[in-house]
N, C-alpha and C. Protein backbone atom coordinates (compact mmCIF):
# COMPACT_ATOMS: atom_id res chain seq x y z
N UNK A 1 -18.53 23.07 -68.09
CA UNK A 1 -17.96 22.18 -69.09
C UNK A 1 -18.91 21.00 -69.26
N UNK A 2 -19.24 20.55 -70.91
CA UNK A 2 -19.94 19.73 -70.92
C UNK A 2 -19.29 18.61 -71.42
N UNK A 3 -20.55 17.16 -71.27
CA UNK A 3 -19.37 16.01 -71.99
C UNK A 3 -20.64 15.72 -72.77
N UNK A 4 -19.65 14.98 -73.75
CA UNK A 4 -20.62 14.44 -75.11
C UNK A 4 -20.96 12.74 -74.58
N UNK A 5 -22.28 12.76 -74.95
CA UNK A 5 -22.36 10.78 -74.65
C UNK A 5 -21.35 10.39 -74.73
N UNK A 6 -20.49 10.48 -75.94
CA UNK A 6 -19.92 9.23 -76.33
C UNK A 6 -18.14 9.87 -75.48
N UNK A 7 -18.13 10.96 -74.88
CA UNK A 7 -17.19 11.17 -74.05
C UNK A 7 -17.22 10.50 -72.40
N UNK A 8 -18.87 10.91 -72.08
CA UNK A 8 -19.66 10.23 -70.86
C UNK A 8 -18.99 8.54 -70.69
N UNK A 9 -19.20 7.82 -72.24
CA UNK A 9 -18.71 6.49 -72.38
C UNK A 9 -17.36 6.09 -71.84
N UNK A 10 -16.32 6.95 -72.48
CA UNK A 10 -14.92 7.09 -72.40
C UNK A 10 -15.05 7.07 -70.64
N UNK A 11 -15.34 7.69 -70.04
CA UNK A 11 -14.81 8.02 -68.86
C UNK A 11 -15.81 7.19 -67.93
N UNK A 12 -16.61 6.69 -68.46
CA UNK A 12 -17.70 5.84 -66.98
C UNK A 12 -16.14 4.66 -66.67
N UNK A 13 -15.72 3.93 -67.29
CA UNK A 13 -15.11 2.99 -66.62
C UNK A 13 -13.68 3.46 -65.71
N UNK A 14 -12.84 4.44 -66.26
CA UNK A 14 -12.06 4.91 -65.61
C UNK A 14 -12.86 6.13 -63.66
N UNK A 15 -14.02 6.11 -64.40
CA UNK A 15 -14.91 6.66 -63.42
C UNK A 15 -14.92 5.47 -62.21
N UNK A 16 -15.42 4.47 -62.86
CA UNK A 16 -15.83 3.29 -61.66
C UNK A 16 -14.63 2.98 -61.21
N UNK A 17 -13.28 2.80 -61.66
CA UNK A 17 -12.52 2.28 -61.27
C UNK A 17 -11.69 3.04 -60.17
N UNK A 18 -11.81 4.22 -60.26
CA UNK A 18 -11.45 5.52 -58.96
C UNK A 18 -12.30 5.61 -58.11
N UNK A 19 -13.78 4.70 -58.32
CA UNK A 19 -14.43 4.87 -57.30
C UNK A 19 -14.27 3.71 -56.22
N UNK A 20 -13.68 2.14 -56.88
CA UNK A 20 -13.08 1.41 -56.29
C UNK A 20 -12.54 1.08 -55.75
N UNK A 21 -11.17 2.26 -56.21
CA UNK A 21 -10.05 2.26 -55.64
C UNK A 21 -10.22 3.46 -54.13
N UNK A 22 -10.95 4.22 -54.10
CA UNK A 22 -11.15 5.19 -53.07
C UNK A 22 -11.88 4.22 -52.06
N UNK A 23 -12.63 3.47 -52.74
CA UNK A 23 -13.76 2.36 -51.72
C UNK A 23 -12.51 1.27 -51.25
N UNK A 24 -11.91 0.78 -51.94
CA UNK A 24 -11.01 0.19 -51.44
C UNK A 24 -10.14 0.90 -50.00
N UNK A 25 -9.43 2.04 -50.66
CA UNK A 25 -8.83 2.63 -49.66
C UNK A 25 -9.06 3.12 -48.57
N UNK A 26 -10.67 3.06 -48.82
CA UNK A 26 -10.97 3.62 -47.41
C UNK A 26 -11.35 2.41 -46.63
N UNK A 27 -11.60 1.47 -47.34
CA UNK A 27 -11.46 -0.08 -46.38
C UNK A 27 -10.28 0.14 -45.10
N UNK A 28 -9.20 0.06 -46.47
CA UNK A 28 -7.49 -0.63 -46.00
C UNK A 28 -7.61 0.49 -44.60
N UNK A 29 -7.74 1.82 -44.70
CA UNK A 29 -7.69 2.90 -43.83
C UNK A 29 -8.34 2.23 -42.19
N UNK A 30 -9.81 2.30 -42.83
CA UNK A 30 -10.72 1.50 -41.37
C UNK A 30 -10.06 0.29 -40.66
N UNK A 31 -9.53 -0.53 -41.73
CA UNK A 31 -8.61 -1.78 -41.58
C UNK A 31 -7.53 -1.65 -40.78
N UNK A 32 -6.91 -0.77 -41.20
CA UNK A 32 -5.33 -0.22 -40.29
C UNK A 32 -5.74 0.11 -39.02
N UNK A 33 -6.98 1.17 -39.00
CA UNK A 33 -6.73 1.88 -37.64
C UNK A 33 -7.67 0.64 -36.67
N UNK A 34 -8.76 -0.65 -37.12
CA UNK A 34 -8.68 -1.42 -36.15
C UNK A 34 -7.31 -2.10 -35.88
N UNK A 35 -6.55 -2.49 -36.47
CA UNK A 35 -5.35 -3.19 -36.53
C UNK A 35 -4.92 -2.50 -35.40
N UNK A 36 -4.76 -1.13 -35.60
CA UNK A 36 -3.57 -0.32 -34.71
C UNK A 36 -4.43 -0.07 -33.59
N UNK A 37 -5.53 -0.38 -33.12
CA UNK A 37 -6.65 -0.12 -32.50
C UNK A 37 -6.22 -1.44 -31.27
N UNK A 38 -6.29 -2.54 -32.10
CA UNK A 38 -6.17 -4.23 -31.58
C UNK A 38 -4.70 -4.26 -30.85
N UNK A 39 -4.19 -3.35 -31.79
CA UNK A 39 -1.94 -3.97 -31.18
C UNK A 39 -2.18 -2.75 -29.68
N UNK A 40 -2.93 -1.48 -29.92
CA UNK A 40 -2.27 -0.62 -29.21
C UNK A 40 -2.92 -1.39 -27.19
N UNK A 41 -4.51 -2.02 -27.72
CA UNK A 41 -4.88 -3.09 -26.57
C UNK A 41 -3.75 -3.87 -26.25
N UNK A 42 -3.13 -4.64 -26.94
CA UNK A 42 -2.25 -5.88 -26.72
C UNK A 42 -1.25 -5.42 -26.06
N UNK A 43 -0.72 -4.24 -26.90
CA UNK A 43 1.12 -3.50 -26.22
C UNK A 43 -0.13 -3.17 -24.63
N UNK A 44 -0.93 -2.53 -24.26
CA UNK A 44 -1.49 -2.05 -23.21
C UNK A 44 -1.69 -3.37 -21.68
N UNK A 45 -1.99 -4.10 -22.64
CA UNK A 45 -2.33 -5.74 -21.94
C UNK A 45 -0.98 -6.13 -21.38
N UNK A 46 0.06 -6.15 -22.09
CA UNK A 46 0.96 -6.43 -22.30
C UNK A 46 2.00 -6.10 -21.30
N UNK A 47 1.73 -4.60 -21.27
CA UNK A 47 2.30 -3.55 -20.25
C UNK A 47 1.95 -3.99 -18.98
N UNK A 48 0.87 -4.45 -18.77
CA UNK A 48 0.17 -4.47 -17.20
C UNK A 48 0.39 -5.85 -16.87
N UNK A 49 0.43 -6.68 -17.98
CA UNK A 49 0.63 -8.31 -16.93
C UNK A 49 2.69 -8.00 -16.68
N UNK A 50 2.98 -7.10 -17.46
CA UNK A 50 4.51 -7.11 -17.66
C UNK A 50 4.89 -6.42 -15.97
N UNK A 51 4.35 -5.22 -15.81
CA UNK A 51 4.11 -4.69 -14.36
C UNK A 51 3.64 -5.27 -13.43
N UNK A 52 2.55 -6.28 -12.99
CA UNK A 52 2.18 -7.71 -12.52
C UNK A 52 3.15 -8.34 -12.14
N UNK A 53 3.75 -8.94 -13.21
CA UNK A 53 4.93 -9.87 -12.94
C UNK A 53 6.13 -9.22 -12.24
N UNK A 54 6.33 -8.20 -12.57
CA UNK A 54 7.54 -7.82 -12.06
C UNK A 54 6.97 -6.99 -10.29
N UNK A 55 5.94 -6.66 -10.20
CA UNK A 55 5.30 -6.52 -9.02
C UNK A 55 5.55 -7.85 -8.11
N UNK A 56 4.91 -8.59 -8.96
CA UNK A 56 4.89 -10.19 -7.67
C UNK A 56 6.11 -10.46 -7.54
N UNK A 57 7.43 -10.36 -8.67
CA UNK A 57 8.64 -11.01 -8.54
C UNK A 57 9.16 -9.92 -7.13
N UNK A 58 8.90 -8.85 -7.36
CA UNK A 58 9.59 -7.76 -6.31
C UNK A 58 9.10 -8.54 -4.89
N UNK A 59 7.54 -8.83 -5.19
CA UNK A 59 7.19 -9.06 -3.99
C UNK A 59 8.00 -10.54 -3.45
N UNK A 60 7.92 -11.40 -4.54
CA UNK A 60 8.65 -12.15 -3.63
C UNK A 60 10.07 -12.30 -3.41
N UNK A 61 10.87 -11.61 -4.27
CA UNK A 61 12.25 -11.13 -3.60
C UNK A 61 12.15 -10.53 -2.13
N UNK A 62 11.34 -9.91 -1.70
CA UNK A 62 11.17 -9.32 -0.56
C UNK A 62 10.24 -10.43 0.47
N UNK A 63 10.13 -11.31 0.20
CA UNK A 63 9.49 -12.35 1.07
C UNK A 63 10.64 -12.97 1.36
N UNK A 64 11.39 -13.67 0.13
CA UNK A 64 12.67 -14.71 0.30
C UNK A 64 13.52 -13.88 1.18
N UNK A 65 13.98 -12.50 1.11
CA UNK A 65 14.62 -11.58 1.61
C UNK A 65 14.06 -11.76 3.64
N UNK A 66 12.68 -11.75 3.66
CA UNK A 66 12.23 -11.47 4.87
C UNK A 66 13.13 -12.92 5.43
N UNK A 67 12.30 -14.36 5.17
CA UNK A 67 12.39 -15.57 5.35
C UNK A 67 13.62 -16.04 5.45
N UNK A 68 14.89 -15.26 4.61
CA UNK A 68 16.25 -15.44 4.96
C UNK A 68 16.65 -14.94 6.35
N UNK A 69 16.38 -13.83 6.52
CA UNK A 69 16.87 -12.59 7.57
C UNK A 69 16.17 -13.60 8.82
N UNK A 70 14.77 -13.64 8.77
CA UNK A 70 14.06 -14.63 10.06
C UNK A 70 14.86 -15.92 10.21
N UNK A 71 15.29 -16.96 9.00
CA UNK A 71 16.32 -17.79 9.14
C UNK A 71 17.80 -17.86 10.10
N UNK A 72 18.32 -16.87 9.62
CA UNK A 72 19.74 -16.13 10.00
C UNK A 72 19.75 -15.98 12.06
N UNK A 73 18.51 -15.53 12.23
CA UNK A 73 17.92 -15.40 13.41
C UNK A 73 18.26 -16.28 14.08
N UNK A 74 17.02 -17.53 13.46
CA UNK A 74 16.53 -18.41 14.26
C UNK A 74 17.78 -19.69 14.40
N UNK A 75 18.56 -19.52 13.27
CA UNK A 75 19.82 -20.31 13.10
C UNK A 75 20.80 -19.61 14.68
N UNK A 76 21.23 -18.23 14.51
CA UNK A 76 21.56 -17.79 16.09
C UNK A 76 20.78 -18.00 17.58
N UNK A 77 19.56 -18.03 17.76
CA UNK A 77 19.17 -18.57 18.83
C UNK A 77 19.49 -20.27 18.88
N UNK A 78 19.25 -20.72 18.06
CA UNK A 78 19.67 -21.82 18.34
C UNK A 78 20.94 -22.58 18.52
N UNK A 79 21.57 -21.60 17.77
CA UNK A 79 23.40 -21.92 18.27
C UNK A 79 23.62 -21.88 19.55
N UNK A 80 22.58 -20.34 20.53
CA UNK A 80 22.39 -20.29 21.28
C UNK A 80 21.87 -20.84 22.25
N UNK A 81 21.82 -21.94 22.20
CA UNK A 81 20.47 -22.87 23.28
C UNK A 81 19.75 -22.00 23.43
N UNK A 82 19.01 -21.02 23.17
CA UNK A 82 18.22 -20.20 23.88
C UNK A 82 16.35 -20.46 23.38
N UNK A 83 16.37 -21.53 21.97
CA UNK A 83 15.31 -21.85 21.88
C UNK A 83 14.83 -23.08 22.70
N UNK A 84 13.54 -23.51 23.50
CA UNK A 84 12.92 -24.44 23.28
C UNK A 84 13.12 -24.10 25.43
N UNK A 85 13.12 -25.67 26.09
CA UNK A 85 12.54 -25.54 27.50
C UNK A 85 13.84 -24.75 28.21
N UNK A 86 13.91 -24.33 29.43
CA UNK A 86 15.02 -24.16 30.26
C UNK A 86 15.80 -25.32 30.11
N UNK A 87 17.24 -24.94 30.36
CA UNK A 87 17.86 -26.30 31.01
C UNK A 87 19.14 -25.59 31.87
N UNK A 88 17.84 -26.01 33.15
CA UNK A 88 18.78 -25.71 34.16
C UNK A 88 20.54 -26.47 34.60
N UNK A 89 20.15 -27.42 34.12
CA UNK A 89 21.29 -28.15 34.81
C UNK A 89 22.76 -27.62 33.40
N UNK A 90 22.14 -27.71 32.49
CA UNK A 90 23.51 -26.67 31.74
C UNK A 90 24.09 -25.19 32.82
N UNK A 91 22.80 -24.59 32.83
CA UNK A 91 23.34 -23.56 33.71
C UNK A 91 23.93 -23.43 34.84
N UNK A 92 23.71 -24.68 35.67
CA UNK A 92 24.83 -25.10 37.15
C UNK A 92 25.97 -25.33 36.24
N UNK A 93 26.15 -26.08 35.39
CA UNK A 93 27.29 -26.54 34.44
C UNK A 93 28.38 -25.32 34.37
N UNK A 94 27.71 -24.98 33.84
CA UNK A 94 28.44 -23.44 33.08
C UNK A 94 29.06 -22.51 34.24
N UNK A 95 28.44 -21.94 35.20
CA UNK A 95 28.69 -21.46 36.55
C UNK A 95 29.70 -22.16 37.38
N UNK A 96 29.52 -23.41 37.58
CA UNK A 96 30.72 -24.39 37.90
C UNK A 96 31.86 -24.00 37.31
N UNK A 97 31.94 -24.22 36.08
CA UNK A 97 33.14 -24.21 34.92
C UNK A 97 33.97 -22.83 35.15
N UNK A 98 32.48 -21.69 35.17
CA UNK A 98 33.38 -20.59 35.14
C UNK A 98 33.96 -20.26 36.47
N UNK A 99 32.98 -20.80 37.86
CA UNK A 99 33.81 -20.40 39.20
C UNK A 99 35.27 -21.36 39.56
N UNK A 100 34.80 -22.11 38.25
CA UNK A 100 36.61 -22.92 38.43
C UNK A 100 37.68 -22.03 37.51
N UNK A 101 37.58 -22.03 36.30
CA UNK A 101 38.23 -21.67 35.30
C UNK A 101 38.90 -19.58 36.11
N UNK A 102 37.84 -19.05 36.70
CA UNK A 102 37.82 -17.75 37.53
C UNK A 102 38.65 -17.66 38.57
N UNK A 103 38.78 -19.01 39.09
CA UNK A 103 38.93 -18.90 40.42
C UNK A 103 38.42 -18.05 41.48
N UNK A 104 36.83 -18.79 41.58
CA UNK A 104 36.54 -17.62 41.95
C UNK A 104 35.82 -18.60 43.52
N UNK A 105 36.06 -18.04 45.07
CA UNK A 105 36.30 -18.73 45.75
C UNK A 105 34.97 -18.95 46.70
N UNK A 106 34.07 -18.51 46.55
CA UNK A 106 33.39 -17.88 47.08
C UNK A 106 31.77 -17.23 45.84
N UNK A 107 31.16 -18.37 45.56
CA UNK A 107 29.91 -17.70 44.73
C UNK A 107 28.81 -18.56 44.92
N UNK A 108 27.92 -18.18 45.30
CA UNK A 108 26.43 -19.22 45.28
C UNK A 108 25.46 -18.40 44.40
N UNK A 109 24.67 -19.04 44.37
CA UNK A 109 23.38 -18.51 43.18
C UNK A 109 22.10 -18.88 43.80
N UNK A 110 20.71 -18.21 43.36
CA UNK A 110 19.48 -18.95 43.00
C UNK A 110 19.04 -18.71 42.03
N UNK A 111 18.20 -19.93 41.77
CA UNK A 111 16.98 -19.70 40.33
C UNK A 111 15.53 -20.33 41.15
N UNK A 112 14.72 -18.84 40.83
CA UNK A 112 13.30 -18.76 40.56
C UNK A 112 12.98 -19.62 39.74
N UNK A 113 11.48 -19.65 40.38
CA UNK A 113 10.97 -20.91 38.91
C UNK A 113 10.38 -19.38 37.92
N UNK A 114 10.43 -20.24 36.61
CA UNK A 114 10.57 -19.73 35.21
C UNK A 114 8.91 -18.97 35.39
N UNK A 115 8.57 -17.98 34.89
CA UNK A 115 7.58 -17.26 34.55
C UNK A 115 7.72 -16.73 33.05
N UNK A 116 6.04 -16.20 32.55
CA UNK A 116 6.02 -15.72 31.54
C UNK A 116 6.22 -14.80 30.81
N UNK A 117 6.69 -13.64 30.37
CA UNK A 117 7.42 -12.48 29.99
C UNK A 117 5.86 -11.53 29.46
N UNK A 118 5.61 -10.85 29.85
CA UNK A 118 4.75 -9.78 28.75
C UNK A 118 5.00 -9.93 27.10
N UNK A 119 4.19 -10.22 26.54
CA UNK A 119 4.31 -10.36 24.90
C UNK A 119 4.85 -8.90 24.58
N UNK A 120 5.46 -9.24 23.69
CA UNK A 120 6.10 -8.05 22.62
C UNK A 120 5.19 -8.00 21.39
N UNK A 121 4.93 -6.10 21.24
CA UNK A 121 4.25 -6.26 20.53
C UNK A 121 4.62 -6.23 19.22
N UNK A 122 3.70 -7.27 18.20
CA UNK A 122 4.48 -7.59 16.81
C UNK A 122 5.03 -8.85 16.58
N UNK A 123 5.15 -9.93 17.89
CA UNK A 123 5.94 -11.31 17.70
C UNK A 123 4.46 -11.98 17.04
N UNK A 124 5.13 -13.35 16.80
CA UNK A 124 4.07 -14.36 16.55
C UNK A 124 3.22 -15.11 17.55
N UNK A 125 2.06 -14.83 17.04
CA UNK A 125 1.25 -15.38 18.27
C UNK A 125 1.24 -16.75 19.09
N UNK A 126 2.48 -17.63 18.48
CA UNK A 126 2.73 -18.94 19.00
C UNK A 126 4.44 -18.88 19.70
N UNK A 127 4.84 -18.14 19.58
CA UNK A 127 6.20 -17.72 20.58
C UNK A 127 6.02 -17.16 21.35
N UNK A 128 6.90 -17.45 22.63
CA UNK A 128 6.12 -16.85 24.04
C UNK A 128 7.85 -16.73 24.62
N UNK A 129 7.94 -15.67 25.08
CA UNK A 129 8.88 -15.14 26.11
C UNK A 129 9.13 -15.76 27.63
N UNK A 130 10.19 -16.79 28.12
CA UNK A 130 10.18 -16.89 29.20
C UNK A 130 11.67 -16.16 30.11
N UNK A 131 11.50 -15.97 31.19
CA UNK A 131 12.61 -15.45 31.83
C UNK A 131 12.56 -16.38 33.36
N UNK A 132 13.54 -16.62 34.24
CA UNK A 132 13.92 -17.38 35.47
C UNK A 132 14.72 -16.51 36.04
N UNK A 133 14.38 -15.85 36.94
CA UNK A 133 14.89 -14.65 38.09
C UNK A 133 16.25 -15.85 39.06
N UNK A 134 17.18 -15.13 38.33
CA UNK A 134 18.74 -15.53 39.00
C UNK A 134 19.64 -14.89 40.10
N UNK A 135 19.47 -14.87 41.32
CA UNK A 135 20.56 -14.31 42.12
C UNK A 135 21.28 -14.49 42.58
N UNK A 136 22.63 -14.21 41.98
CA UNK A 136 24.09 -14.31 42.12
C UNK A 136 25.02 -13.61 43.01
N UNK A 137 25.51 -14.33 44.15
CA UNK A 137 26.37 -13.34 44.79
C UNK A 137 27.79 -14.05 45.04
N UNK A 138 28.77 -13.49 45.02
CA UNK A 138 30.00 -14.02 44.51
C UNK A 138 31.22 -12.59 45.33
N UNK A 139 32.09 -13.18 45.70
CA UNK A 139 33.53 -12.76 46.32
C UNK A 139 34.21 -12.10 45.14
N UNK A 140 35.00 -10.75 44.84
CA UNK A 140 35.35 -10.67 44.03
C UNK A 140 37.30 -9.79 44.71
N UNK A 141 37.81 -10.10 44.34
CA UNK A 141 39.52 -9.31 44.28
C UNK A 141 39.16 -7.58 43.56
N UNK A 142 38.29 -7.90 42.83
CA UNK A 142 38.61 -6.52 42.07
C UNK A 142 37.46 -6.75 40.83
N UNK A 143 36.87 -5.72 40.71
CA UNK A 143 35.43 -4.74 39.75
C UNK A 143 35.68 -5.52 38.78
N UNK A 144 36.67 -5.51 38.14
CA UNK A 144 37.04 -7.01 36.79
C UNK A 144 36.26 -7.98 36.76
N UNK A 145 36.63 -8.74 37.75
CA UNK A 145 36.48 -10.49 38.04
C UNK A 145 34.30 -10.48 37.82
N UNK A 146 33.98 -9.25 38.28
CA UNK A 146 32.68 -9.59 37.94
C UNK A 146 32.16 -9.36 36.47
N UNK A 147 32.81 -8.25 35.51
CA UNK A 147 32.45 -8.43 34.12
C UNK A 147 32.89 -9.86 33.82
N UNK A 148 34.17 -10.16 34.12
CA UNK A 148 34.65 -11.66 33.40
C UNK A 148 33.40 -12.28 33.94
N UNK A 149 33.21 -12.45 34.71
CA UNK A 149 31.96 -13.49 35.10
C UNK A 149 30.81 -13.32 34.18
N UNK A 150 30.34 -12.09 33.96
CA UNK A 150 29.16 -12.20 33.76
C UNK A 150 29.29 -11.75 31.54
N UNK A 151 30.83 -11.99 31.27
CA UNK A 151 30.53 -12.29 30.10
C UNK A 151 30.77 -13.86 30.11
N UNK A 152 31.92 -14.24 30.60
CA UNK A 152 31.73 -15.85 30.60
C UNK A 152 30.27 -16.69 30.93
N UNK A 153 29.47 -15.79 31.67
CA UNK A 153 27.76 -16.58 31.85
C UNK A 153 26.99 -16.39 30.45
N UNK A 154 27.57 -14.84 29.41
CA UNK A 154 26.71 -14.75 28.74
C UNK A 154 27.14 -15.55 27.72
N UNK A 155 28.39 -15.46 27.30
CA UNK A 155 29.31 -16.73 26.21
C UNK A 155 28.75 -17.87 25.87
N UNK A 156 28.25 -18.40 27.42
CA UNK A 156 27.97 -20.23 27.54
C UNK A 156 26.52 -20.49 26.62
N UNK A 157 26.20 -19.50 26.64
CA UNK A 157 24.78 -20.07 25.85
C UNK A 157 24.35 -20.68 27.11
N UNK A 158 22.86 -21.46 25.94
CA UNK A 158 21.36 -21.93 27.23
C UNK A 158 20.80 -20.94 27.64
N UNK A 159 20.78 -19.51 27.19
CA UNK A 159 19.88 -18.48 27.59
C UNK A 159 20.45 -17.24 27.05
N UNK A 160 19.48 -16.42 27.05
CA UNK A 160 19.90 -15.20 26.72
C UNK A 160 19.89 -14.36 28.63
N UNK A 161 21.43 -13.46 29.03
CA UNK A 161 21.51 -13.36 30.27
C UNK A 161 21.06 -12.15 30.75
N UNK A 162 20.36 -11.72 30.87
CA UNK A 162 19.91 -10.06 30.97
C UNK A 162 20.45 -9.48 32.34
N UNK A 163 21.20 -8.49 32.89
CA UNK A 163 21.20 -8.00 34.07
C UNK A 163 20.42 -7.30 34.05
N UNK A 164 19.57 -7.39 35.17
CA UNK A 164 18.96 -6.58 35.93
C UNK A 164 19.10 -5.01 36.86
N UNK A 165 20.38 -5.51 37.54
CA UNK A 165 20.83 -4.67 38.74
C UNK A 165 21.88 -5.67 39.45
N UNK A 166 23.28 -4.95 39.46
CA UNK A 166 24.52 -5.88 40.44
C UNK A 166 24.78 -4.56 41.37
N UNK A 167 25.04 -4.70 42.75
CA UNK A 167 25.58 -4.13 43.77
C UNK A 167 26.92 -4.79 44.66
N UNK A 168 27.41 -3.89 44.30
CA UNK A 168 29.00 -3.85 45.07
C UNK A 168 29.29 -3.14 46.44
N UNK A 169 29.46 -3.84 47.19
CA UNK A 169 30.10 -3.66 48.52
C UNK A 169 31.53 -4.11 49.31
N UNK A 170 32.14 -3.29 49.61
CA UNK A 170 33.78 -4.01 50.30
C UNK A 170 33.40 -4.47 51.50
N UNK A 171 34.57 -5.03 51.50
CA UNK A 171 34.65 -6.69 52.49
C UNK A 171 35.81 -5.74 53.47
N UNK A 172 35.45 -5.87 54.67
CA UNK A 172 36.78 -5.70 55.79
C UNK A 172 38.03 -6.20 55.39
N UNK A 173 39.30 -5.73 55.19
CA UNK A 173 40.27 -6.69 55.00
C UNK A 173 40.81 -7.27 55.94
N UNK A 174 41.06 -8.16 56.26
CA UNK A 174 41.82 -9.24 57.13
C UNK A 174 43.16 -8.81 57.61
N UNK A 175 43.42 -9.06 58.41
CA UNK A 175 44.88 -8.99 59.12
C UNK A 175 46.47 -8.97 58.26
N UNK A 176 47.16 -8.22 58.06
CA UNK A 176 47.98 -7.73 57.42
C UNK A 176 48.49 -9.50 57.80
N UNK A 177 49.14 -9.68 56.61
CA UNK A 177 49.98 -11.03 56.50
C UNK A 177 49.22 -12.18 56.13
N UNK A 178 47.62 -11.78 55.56
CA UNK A 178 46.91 -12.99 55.18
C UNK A 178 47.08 -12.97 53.90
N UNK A 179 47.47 -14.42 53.24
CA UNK A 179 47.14 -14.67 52.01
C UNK A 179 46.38 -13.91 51.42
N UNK A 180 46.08 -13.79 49.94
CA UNK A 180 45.07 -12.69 48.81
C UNK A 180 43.88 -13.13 49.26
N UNK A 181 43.12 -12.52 49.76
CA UNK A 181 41.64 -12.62 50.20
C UNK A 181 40.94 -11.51 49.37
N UNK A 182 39.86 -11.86 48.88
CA UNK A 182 38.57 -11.18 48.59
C UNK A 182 38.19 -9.58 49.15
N UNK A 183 38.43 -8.42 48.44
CA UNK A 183 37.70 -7.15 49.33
C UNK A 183 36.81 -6.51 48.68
N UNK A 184 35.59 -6.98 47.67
CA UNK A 184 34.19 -6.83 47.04
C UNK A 184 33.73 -8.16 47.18
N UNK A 185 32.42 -7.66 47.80
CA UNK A 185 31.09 -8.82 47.21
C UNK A 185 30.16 -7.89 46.41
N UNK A 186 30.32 -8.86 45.53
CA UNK A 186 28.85 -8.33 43.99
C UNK A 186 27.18 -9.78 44.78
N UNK A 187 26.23 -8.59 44.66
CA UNK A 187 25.14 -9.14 44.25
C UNK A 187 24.34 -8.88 43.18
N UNK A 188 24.00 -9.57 42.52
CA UNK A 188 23.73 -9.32 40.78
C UNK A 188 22.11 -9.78 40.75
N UNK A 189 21.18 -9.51 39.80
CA UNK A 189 19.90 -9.98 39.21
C UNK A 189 19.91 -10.32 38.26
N UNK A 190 19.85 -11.41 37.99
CA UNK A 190 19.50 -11.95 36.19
C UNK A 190 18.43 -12.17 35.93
N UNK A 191 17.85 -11.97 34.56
CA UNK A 191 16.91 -12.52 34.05
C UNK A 191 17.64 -13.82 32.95
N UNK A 192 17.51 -15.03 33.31
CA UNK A 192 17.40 -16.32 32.10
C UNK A 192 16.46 -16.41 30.71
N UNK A 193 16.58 -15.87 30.07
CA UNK A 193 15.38 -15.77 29.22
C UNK A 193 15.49 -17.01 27.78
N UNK A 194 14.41 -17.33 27.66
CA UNK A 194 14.47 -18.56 26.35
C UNK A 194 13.06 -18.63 25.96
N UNK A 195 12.89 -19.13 24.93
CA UNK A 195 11.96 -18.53 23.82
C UNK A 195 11.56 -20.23 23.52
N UNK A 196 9.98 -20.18 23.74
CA UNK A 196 9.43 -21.16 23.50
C UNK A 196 8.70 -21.22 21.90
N UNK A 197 8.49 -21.70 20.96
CA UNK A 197 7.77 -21.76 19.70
C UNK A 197 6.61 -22.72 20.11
N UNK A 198 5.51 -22.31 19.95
CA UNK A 198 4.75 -23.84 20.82
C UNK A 198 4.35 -24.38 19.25
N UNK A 199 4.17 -23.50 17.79
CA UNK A 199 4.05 -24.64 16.74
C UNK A 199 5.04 -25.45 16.20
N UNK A 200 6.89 -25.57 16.76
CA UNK A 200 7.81 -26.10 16.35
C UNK A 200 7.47 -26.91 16.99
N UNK A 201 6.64 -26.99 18.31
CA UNK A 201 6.85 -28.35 19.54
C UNK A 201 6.15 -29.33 18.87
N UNK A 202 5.43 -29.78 18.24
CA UNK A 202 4.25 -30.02 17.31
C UNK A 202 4.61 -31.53 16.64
């Protein structure tokens, strides 16, 4: 098919103007897909500081979480007297109280001087384990009277009370017509244990 000049004429401008519009469109096209090129970076950016944040928030829910629980702790030892030096003279206290309150007729004790405990592994390297070797021997009526004792020692606070080893032996009984006398003696081992922080001492 041929065109005549003056048809050639007719159609050059509708010619240029489809060529404009294709040049155009293929702009807008290149245009879009940086656009969608730029957002799909941003949503991507976006995503990862969004995962970030919610990473660190986890993390520190789980710190506040730790720091509560270690709180909760350290709030119970200390209800406990069991943080900071010995104090012996609470512990005559307490033993007194209970061989009165027991009636218990017949009990003497010793305390070792305080030594250092083997570290546990996993504590903090500024808390240190102490224990004071306790031996208790005491008159008892009956196998009872020595749990009561030795939860009333653990009750009192000023230490955490560890047994060791208690041994029970009967007592001869006395002459028919004697008043209630005693037919067990307990000898018991304690460990006193209390927990020094040496950066709280500070």
């Amino acid at each position: 098919m041929t065109f005549t000049p003056e048809e050639l004429r007719k159609l050059a401008l509708p010619a240029l103007f489809a060529a404009v519009l294709i040049a155009a469109g293929a702009g807008l096209i290149g245009g879009a897909d940086a656009t969608l090129a730029t957002a799909q970076r941003q949503a991507q950016t976006a995503q990862a500081e969004r995962k970030q944040a919610t990473e660190r928030l986890a993390r520190i829910s789980e710190e506040e979480r730790e720091v509560i629980e270690k709180l909760d702790v350290y709030k119970r030892l200390k209800q406990l007297n069991i943080l900071g030096e010995e104090r012996r003279l609470e512990w005559a206290d307490a033993i007194t109280r209970i061989r009165k309150q027991r009636e218990l007729l017949d009990l003497s004790y010793r305390v070792d001087r305080q030594r250092l405990l083997v570290a546990a592994p996993g504590k903090p390297g500024n808390v240190e384990f102490f224990a004071s070797a306790m031996r208790v021997q005491l008159a008892l009526l009956h196998e009872e009277d020595l749990l009561r004792f030795l939860a009333d020692l653990r009750a009192s606070g000023n230490a955490y009370y560890a047994v060791r080893q208690c041994s029970l032996t009967r007592i001869a009984q006395p002459p028919s017509g004697v008043q209630i006398s005693p037919r067990l003696r307990a000898e018991c081992d304690l460990d006193l244990i209390t927990i020094i922080d040496r950066a709280a001492k500070g």
